[in-house]
Protein backbone atom coordinates (compact mmCIF):
# COMPACT_ATOMS: atom_id res chain seq x y z
CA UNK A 1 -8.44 -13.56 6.17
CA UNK A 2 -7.02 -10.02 7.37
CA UNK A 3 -4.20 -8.61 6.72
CA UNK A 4 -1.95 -7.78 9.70
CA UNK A 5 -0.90 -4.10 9.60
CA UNK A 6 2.83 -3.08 11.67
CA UNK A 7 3.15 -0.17 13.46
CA UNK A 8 6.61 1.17 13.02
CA UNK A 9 8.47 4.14 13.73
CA UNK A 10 9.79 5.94 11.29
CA UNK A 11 13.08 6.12 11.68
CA UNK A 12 14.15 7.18 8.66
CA UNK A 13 12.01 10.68 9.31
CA UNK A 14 13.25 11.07 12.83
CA UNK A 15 17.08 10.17 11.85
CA UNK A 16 17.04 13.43 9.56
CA UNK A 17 14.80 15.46 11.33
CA UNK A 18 17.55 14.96 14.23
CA UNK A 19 20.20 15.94 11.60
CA UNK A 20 18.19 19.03 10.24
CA UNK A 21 18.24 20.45 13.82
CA UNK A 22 21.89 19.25 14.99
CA UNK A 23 22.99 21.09 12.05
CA UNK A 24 20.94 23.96 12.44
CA UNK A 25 22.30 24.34 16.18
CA UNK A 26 25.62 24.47 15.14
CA UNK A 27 25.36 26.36 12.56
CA UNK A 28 23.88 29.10 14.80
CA UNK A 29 26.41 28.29 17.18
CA UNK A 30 29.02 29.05 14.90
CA UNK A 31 27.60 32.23 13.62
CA UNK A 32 27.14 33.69 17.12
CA UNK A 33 30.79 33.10 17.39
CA UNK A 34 32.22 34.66 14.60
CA UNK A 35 29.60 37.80 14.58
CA UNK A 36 32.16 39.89 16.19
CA UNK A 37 33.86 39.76 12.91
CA UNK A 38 31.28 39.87 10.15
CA UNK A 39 32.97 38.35 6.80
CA UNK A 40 30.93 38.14 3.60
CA UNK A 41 33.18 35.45 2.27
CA UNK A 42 33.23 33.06 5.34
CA UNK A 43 29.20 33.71 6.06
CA UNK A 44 29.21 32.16 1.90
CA UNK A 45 31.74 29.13 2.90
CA UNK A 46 29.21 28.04 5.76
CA UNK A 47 26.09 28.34 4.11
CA UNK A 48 27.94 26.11 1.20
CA UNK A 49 29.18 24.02 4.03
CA UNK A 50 25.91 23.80 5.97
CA UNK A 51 23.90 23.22 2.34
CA UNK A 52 26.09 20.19 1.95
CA UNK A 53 25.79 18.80 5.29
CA UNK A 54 22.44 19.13 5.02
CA UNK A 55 22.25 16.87 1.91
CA UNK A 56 24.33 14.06 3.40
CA UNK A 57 21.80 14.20 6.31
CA UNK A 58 19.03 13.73 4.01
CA UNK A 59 21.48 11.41 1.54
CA UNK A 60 22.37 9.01 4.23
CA UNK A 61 19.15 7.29 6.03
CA UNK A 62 18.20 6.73 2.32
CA UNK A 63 21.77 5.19 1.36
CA UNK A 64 20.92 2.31 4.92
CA UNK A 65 17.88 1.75 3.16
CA UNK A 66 19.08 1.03 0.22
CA UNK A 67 21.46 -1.63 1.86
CA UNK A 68 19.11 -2.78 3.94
CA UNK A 69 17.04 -3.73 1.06
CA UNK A 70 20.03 -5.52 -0.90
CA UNK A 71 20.64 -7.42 2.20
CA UNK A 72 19.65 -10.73 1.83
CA UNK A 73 15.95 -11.84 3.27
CA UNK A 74 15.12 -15.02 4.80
CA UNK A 75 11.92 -16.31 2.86
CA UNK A 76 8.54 -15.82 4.76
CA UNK A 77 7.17 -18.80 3.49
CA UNK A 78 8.78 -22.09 3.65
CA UNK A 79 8.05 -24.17 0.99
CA UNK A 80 10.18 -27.22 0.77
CA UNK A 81 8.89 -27.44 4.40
CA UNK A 82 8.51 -31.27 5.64
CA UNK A 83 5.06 -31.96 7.19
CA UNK A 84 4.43 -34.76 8.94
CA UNK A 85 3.40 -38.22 7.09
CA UNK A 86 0.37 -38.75 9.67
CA UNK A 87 -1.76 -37.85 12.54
CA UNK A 88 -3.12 -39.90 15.00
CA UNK A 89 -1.74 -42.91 12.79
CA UNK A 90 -3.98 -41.51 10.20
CA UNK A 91 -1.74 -40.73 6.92
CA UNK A 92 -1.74 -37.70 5.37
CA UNK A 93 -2.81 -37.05 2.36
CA UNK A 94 -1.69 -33.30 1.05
CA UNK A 95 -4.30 -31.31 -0.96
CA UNK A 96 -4.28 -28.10 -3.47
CA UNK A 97 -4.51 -25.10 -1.49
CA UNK A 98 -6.44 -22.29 -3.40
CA UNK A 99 -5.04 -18.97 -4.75
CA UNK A 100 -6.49 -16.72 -2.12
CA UNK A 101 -4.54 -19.71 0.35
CA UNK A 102 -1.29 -19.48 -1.15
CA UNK A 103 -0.91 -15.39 -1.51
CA UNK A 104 -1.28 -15.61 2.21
CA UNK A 105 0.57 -18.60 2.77
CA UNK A 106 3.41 -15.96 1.08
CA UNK A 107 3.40 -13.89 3.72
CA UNK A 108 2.66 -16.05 6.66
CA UNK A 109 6.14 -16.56 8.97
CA UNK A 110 6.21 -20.31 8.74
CA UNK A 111 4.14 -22.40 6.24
CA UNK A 112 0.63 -23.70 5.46
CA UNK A 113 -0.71 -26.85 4.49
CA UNK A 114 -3.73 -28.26 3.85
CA UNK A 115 -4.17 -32.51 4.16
CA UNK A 116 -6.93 -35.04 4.30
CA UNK A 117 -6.85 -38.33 6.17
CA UNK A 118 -9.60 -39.61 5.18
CA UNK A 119 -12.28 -38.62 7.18
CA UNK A 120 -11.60 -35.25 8.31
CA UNK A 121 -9.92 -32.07 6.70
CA UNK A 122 -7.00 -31.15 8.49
CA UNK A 123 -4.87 -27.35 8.01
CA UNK A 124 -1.36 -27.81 9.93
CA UNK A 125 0.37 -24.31 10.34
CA UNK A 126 3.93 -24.25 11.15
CA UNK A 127 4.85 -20.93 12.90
CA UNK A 128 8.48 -19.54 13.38
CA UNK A 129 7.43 -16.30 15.82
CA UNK A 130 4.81 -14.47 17.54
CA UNK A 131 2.61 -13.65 14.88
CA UNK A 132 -1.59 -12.13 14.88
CA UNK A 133 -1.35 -13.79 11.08
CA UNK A 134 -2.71 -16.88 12.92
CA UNK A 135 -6.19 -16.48 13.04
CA UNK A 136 -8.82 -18.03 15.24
CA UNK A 137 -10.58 -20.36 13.03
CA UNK A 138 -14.14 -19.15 14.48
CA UNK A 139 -12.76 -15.54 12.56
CA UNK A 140 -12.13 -17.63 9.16
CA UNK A 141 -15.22 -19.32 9.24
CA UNK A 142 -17.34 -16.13 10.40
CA UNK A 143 -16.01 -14.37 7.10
CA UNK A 144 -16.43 -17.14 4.82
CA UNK A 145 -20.03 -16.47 5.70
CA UNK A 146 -20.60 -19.74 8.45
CA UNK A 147 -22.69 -19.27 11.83
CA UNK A 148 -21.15 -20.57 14.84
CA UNK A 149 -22.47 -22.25 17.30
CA UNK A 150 -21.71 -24.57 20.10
CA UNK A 151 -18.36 -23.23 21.30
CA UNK A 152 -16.41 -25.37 23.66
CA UNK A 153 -13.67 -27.05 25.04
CA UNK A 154 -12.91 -31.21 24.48
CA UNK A 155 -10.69 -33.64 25.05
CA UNK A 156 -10.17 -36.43 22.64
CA UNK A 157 -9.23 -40.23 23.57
CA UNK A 158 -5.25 -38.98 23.81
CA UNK A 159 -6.45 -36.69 26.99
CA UNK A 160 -5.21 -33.47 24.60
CA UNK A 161 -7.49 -30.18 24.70
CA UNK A 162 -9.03 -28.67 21.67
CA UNK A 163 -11.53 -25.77 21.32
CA UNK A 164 -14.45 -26.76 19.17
CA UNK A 165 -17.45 -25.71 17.43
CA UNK A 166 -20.17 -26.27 14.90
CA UNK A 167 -20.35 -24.29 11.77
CA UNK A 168 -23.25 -23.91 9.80
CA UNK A 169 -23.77 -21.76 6.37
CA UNK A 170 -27.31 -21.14 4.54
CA UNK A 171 -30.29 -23.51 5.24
CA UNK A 172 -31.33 -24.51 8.78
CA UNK A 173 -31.03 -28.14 7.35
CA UNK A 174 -27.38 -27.87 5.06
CA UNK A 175 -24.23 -29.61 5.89
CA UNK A 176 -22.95 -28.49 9.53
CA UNK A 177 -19.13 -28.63 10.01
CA UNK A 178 -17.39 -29.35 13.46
CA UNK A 179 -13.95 -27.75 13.67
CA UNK A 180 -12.07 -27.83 16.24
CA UNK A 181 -8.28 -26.25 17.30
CA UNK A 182 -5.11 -26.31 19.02
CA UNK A 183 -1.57 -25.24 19.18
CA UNK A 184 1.13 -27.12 20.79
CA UNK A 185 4.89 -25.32 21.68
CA UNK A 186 8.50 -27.33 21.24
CA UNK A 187 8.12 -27.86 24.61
CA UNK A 188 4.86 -29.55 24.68
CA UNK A 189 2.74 -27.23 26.25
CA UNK A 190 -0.43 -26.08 24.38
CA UNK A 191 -2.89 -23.51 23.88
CA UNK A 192 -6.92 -23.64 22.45
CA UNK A 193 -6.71 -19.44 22.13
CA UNK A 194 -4.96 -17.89 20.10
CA UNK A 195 -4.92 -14.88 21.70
CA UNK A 196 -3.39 -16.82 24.72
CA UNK A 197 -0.71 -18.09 22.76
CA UNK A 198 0.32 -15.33 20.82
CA UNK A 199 1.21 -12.83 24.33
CA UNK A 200 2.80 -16.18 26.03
CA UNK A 201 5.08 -16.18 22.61
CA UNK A 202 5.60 -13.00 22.29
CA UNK A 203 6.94 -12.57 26.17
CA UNK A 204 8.67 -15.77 26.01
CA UNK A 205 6.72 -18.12 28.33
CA UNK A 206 6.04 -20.14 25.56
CA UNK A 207 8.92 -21.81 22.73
CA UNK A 208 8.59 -22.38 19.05
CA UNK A 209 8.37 -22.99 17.09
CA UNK A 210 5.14 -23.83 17.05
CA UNK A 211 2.29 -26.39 15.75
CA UNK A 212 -1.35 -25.01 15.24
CA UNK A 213 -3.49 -27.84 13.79
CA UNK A 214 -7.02 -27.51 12.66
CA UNK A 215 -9.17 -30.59 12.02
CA UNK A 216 -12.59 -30.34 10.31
CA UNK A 217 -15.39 -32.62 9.48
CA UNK A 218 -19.12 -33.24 8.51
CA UNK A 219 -21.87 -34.30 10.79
């Protein structure tokens, strides 16, 4: 798993550097006006003026960030979340998700769970906005150190498309895993790339939240 890196402007930076040069200006504006009448006690008040309205320049982007910080956050990671009981009349049965699982499942904008029903491993993810945090699972199972193989697109006995694959890790002749993926919308449309999904989410032609379910088993 990668962690997703945001690009952001810095706003604080640009909110004073703004400031810095607004004051500047008018401080230069001001002293071109009163420089037919040069007075060593006024030039004193505006540089103490100018000193201090430079600090609350600096002072006040940092007092917003301060608030915004005390503001309260809603949580990233939902955990009294309520999966569903089954899956293709299947019950669920939830299983321990490891530590490296959960510290991402902390900053994942939805929630993660893991689940067995008793033939196949499924991992349901439960996503509240666009987000690159959901990975293909061809990218987890590369960096766990699998092979894949035998890419493709299927459609199971409920006429629903998935994107599948085999997975393979160490000897020629060692377990091979087929995994296979989906996400569905609120409005029941679906998607077997991620990539897809995220830029129809992200421009709207697609409504959460959303499902992305992820069922794996031996061959």
């Amino acid at each position: 798993m990668q962690r997703i890196i945001e690009c952001r402007p810095h706003g604080m930076l640009a909110r004073l550097a703004a400031c810095v040069v607004g004051c500047v200006a008018a401080w230069g504006v001001a002293r071109g006006v009163g420089a037919t009448r040069p007075r060593p006690h006024v030039g004193a008040l505006r540089l103490a003026g100018l000193a201090l309205l430079l600090l609350a320049c600096a002072l006040l982007p940092l007092a917003r960030r301060t608030g915004a910080a005390e503001a309260p956050q809603a949580p990233r990671h939902a955990d009294g979340f309520e999966w569903p009981r089954q899956f293709d009349g299947r019950p669920l049965r939830p299983l321990a998700m490891s530590a490296v699982e959960l510290r991402f499942a902390a900053a994942f904008p939805g929630a993660i769970g893991r689940f067995s029903d008793g033939e196949r491993l499924l991992v349901l993810r439960a996503v509240q906005r666009p987000t690159r945090m959901l990975h293909p699972a061809a990218d987890c199972y590369r960096g766990l150190g699998y092979t894949i193989a035998a890419t493709r697109l299927e459609r199971d006995a409920s006429e629903r498309l998935w994107r599948c694959f085999e997975a393979t890790r160490g000897k020629a002749d060692g377990p091979r895993l087929r995994v296979c993926e989906r996400i569905e919308d609120a409005q029941g449309g679906a998607f077997t790339d991620t990539s897809a999904w995220f830029w129809a989410a992200l421009f709207e032609r697609s409504v959460g939240p959303w499902q992305a379910v992820t069922t794996v088993e031996v061959l």
